[in-house]
N, C-alpha and C. Protein backbone atom coordinates (compact mmCIF):
# COMPACT_ATOMS: atom_id res chain seq x y z
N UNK A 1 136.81 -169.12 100.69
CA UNK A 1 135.69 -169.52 101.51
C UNK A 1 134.65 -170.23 100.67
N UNK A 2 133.66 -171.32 101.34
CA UNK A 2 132.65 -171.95 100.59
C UNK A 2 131.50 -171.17 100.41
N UNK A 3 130.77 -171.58 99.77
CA UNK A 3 129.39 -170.57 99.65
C UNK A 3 128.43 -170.64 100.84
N UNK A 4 128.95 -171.91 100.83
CA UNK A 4 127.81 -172.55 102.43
C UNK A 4 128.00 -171.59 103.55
N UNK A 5 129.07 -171.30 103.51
CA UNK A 5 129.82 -170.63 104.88
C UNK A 5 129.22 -168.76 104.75
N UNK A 6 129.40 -168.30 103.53
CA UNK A 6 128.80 -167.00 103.74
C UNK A 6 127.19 -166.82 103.42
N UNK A 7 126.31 -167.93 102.92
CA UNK A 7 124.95 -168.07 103.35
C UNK A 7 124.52 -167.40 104.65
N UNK A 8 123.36 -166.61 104.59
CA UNK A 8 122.97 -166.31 105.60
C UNK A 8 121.68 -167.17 106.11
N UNK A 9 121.35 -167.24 107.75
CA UNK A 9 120.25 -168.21 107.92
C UNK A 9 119.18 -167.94 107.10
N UNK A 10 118.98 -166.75 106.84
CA UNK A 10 117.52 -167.52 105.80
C UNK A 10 117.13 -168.16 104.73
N UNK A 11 119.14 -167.78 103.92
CA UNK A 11 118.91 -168.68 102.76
C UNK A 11 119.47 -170.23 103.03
N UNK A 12 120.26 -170.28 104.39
CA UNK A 12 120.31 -171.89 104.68
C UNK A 12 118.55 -172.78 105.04
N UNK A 13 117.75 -172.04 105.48
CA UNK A 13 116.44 -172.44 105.63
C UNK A 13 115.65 -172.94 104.39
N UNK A 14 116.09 -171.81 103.66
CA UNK A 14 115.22 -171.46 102.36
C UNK A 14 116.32 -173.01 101.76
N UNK A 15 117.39 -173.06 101.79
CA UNK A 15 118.00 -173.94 100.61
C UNK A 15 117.82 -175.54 101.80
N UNK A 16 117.10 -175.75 103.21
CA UNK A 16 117.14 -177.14 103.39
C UNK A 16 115.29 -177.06 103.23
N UNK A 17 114.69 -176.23 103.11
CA UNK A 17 113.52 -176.34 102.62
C UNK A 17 113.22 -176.87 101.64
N UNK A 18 113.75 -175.99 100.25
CA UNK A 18 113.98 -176.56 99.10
C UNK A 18 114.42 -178.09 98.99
N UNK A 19 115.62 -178.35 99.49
CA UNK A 19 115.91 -180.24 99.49
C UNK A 19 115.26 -180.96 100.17
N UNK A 20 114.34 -180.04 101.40
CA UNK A 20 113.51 -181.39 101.63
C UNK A 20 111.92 -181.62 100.72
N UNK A 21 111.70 -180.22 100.09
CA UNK A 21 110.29 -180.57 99.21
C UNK A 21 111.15 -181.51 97.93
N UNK A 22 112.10 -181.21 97.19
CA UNK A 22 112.81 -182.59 96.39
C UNK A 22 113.00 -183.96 97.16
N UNK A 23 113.05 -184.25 98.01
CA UNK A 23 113.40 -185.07 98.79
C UNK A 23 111.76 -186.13 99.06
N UNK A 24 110.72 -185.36 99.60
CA UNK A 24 109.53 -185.42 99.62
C UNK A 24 108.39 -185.18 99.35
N UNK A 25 107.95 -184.65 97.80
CA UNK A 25 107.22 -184.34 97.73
C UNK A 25 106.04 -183.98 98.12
N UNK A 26 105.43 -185.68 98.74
CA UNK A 26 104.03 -185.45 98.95
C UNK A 26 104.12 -185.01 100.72
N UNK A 27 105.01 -184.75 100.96
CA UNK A 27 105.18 -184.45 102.50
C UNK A 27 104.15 -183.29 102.79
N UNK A 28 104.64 -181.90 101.97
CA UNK A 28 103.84 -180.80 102.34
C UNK A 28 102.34 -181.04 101.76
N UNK A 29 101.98 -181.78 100.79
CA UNK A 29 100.41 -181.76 100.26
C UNK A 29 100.11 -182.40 101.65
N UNK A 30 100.45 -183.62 102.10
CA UNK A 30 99.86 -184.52 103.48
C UNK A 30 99.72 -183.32 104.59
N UNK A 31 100.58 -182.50 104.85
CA UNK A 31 100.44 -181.65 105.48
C UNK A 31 99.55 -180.56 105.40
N UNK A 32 99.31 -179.71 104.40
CA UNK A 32 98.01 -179.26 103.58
C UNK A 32 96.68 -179.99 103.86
N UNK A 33 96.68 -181.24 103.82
CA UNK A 33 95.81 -181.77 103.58
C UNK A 33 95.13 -182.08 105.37
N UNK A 34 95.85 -182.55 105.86
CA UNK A 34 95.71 -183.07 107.34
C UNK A 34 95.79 -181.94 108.61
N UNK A 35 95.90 -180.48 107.78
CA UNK A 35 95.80 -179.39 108.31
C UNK A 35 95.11 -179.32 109.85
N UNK A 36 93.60 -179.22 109.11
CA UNK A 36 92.31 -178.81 109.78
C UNK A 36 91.95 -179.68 110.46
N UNK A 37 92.59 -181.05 110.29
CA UNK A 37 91.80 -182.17 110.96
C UNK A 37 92.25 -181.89 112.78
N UNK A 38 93.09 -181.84 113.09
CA UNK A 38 93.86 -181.24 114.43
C UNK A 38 92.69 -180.09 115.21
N UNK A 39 91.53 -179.64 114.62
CA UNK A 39 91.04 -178.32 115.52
C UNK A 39 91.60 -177.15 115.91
N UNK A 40 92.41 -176.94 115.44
CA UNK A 40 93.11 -175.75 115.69
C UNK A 40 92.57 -174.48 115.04
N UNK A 41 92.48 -173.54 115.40
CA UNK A 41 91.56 -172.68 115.22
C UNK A 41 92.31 -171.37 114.82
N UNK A 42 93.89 -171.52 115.12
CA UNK A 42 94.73 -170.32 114.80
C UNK A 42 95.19 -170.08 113.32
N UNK A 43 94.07 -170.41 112.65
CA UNK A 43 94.38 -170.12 110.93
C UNK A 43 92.65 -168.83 110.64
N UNK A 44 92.09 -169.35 111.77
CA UNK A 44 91.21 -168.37 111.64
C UNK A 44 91.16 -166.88 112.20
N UNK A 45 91.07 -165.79 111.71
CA UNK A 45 90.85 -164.35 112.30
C UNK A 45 89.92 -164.29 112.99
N UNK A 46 89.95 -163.38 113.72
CA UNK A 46 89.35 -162.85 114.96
C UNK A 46 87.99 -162.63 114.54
N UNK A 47 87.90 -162.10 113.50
CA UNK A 47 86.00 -161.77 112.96
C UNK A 47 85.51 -163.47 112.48
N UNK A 48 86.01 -164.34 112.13
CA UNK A 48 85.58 -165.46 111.99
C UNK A 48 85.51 -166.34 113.36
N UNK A 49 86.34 -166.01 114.25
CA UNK A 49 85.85 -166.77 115.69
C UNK A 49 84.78 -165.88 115.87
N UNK A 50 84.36 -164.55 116.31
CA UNK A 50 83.20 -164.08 116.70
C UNK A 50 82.05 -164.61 115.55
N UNK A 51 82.19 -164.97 114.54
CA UNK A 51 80.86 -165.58 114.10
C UNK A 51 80.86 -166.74 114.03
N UNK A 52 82.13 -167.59 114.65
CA UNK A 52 81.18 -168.90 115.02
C UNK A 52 80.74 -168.92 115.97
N UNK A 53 81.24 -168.44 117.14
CA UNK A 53 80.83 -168.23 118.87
C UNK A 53 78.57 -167.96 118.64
N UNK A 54 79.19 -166.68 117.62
CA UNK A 54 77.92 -166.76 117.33
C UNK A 54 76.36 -167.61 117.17
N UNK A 55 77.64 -167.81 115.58
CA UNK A 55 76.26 -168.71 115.27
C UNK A 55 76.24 -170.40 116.20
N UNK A 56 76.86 -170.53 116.63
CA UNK A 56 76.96 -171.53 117.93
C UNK A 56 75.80 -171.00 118.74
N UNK A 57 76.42 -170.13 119.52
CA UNK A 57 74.97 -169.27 120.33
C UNK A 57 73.97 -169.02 119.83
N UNK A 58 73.67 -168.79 118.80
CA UNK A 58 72.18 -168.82 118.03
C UNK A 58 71.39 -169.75 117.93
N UNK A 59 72.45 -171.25 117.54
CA UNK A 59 71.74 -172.20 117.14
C UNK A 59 71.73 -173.27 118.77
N UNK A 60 72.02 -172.92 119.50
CA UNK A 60 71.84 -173.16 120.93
C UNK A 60 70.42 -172.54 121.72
N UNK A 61 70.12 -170.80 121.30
CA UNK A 61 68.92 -170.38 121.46
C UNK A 61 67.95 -171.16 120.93
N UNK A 62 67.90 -171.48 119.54
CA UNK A 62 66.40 -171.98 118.88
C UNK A 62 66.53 -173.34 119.36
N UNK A 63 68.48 -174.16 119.10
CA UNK A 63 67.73 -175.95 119.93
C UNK A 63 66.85 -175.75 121.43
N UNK A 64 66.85 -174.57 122.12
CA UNK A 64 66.20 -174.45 123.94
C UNK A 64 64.84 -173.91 123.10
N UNK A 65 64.47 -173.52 122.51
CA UNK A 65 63.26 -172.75 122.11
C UNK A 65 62.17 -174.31 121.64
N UNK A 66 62.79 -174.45 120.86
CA UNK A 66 61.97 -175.80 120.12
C UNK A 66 61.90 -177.14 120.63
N UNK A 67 62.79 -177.85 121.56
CA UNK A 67 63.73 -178.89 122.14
C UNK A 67 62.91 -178.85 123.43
């Protein structure tokens, strides 16, 4: 039998992962990099959404206070 054949899926993942970061280097930095730009918010925890909601709401009180 080949080796390919008794690989299990995670090391077939793990080994087309591997050939595609040789393959592309700057693929995953672009990706890294162009992350955050999308808005997506599911890299943040739950105590970091309640303090932006927050400080959103805070700084919404003083712009109606002063404004």
């Amino acid at each position: 039998m080949d080796s390919k054949e008794k690989e299990t899926p995670e090391e077939k993942r793990e080994r087309l992962r591997q050939s595609e970061l040789k393959n592309n280097p700057t693929g995953s930095l672009n990706d890294g990099v162009n992350r955050g730009v999308g808005g997506n918010l599911t890299g943040m925890s739950w105590k970091e959404i309640v303090v932006l909601v927050l400080v959103l709401f805070i700084g919404y009180i003083v712009y109606k206070l002063f404004f």
